[in-house]
C-alpha atoms as a PDB file:
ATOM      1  CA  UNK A   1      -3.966   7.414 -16.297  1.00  0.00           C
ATOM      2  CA  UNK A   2      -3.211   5.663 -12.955  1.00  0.00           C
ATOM      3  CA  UNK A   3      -3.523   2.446 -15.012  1.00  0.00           C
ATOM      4  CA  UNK A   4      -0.187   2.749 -16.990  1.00  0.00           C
ATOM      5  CA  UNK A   5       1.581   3.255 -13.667  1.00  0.00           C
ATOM      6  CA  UNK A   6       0.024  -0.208 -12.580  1.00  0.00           C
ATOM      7  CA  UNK A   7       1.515  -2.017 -15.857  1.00  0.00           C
ATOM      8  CA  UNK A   8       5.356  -1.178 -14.061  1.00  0.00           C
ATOM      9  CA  UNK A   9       4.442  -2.441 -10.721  1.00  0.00           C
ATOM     10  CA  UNK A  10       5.020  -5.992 -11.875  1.00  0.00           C
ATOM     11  CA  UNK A  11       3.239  -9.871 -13.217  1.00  0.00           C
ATOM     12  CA  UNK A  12       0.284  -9.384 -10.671  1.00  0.00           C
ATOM     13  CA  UNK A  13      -1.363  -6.150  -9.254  1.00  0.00           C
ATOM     14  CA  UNK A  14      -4.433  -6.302  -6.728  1.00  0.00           C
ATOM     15  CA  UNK A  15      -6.311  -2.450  -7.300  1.00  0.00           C
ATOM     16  CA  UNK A  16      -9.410  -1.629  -5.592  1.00  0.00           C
ATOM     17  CA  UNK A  17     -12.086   0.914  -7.713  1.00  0.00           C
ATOM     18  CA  UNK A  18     -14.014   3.107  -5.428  1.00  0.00           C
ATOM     19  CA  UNK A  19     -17.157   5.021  -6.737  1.00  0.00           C
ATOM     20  CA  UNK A  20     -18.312   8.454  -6.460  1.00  0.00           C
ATOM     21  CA  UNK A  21     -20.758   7.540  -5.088  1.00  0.00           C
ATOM     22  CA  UNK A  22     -19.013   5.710  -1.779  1.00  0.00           C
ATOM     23  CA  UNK A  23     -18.823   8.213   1.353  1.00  0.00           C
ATOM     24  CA  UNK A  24     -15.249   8.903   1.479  1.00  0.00           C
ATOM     25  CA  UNK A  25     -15.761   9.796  -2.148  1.00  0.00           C
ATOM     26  CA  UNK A  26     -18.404  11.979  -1.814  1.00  0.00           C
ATOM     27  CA  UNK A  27     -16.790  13.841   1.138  1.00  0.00           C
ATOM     28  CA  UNK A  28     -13.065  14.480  -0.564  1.00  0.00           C
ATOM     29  CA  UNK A  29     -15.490  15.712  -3.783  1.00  0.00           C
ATOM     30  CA  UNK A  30     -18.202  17.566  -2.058  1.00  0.00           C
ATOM     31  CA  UNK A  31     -16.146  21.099  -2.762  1.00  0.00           C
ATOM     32  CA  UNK A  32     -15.098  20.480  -5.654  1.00  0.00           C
ATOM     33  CA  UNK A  33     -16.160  20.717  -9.205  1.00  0.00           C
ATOM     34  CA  UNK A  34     -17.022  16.964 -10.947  1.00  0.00           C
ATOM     35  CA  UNK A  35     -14.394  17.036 -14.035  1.00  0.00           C
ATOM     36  CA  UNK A  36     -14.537  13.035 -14.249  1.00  0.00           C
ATOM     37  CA  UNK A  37     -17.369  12.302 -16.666  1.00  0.00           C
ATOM     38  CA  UNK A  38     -15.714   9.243 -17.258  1.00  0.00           C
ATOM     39  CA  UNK A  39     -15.431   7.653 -13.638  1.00  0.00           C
ATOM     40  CA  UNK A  40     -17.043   5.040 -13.665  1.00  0.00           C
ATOM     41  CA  UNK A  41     -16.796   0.759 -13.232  1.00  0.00           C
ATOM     42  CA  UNK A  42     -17.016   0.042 -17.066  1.00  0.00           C
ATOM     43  CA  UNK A  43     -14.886   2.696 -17.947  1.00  0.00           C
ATOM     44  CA  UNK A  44     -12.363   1.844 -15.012  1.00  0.00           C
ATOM     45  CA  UNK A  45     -12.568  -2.197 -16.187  1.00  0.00           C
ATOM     46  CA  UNK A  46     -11.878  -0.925 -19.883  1.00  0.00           C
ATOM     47  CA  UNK A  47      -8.851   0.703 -18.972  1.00  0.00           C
ATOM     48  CA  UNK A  48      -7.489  -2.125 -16.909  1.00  0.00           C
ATOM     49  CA  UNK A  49      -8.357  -4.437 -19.433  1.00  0.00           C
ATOM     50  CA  UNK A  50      -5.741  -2.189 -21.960  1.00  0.00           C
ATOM     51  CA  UNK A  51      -2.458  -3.720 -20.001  1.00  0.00           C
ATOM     52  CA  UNK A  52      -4.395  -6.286 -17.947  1.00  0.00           C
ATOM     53  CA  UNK A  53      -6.329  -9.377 -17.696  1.00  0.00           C
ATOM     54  CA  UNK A  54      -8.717  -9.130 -14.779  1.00  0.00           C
ATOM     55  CA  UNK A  55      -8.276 -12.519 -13.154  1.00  0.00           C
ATOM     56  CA  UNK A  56     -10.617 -12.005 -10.499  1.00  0.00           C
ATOM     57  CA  UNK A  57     -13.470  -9.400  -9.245  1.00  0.00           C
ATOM     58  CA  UNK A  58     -14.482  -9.336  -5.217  1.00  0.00           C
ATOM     59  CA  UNK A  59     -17.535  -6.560  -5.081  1.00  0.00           C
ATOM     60  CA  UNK A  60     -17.222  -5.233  -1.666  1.00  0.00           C
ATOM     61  CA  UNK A  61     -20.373  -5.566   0.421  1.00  0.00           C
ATOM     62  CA  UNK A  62     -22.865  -2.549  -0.417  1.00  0.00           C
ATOM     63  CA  UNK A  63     -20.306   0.050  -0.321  1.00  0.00           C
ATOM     64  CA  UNK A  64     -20.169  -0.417  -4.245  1.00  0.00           C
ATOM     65  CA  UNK A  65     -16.044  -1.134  -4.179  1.00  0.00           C
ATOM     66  CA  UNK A  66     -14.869  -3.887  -6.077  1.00  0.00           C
ATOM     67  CA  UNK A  67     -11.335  -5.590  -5.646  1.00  0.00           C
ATOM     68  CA  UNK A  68      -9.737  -6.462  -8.670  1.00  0.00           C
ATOM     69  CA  UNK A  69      -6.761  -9.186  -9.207  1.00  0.00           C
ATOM     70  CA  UNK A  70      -5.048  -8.156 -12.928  1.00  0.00           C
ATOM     71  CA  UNK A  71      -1.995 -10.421 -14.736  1.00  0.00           C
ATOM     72  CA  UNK A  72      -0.307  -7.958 -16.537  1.00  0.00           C
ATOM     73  CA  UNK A  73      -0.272  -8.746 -20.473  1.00  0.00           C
ATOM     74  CA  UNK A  74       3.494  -7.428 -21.136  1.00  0.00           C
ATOM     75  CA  UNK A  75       5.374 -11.077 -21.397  1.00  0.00           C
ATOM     76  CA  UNK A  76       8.423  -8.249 -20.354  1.00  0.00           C
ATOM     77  CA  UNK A  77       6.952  -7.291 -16.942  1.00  0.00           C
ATOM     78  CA  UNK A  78       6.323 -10.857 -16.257  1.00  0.00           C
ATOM     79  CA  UNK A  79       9.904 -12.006 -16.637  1.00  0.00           C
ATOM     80  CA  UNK A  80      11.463  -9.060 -15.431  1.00  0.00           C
ATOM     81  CA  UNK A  81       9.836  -8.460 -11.908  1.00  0.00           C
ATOM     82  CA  UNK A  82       9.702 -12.225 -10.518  1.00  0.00           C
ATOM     83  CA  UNK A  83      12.423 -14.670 -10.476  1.00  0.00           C
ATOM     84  CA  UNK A  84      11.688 -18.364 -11.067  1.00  0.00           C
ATOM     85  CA  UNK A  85      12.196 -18.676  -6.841  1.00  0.00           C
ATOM     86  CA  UNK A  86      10.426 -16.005  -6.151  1.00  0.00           C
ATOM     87  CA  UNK A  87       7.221 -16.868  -4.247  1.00  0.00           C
ATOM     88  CA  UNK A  88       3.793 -16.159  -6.313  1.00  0.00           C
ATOM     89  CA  UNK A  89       1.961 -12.831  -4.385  1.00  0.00           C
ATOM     90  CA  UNK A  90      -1.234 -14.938  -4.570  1.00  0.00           C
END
């Protein structure tokens, strides 16, 4: 899943979930057949929460997209991908 490519981008990773039921959605799906039962917000946030910890959560206006701001839980990443100068993304 898109997920464990996130855990490799490094300490801190802003994603953005978009439903099916949000326009661009709907248009880049209306020709094709539905073969993600399991698309959906808890699902997505269950995932994350694998190689994450959701930090923060920033629902988007009505459009039904919700920011999220995830720590990654491998101690690794963390040490690997910033430097003690390097400036904190957030």
């Amino acid at each position: 899943m898109f997920v464990q490519t996130l855990k490799d981008c490094g300490r801190r990773v802003v994603v953005e979930f978009v439903p099916k039921t949000d326009p661009m959605s709907r248009l880049l799906l209306a020709n094709r057949k539905d073969i993600f039962a399991d698309y959906d917000r808890p699902s997505f946030e269950a995932a994350l929460s694998r190689h994450f910890v959701i930090r923060r959560v920033a629902e988007l206006c009505e459009s039904g997209r919700v920011l999220y701001l995830c720590e990654n839980r491998s101690p690794a990443i963390s040490r690997s991908v910033e430097s003690p100068s390097s400036p904190s993304p957030l």
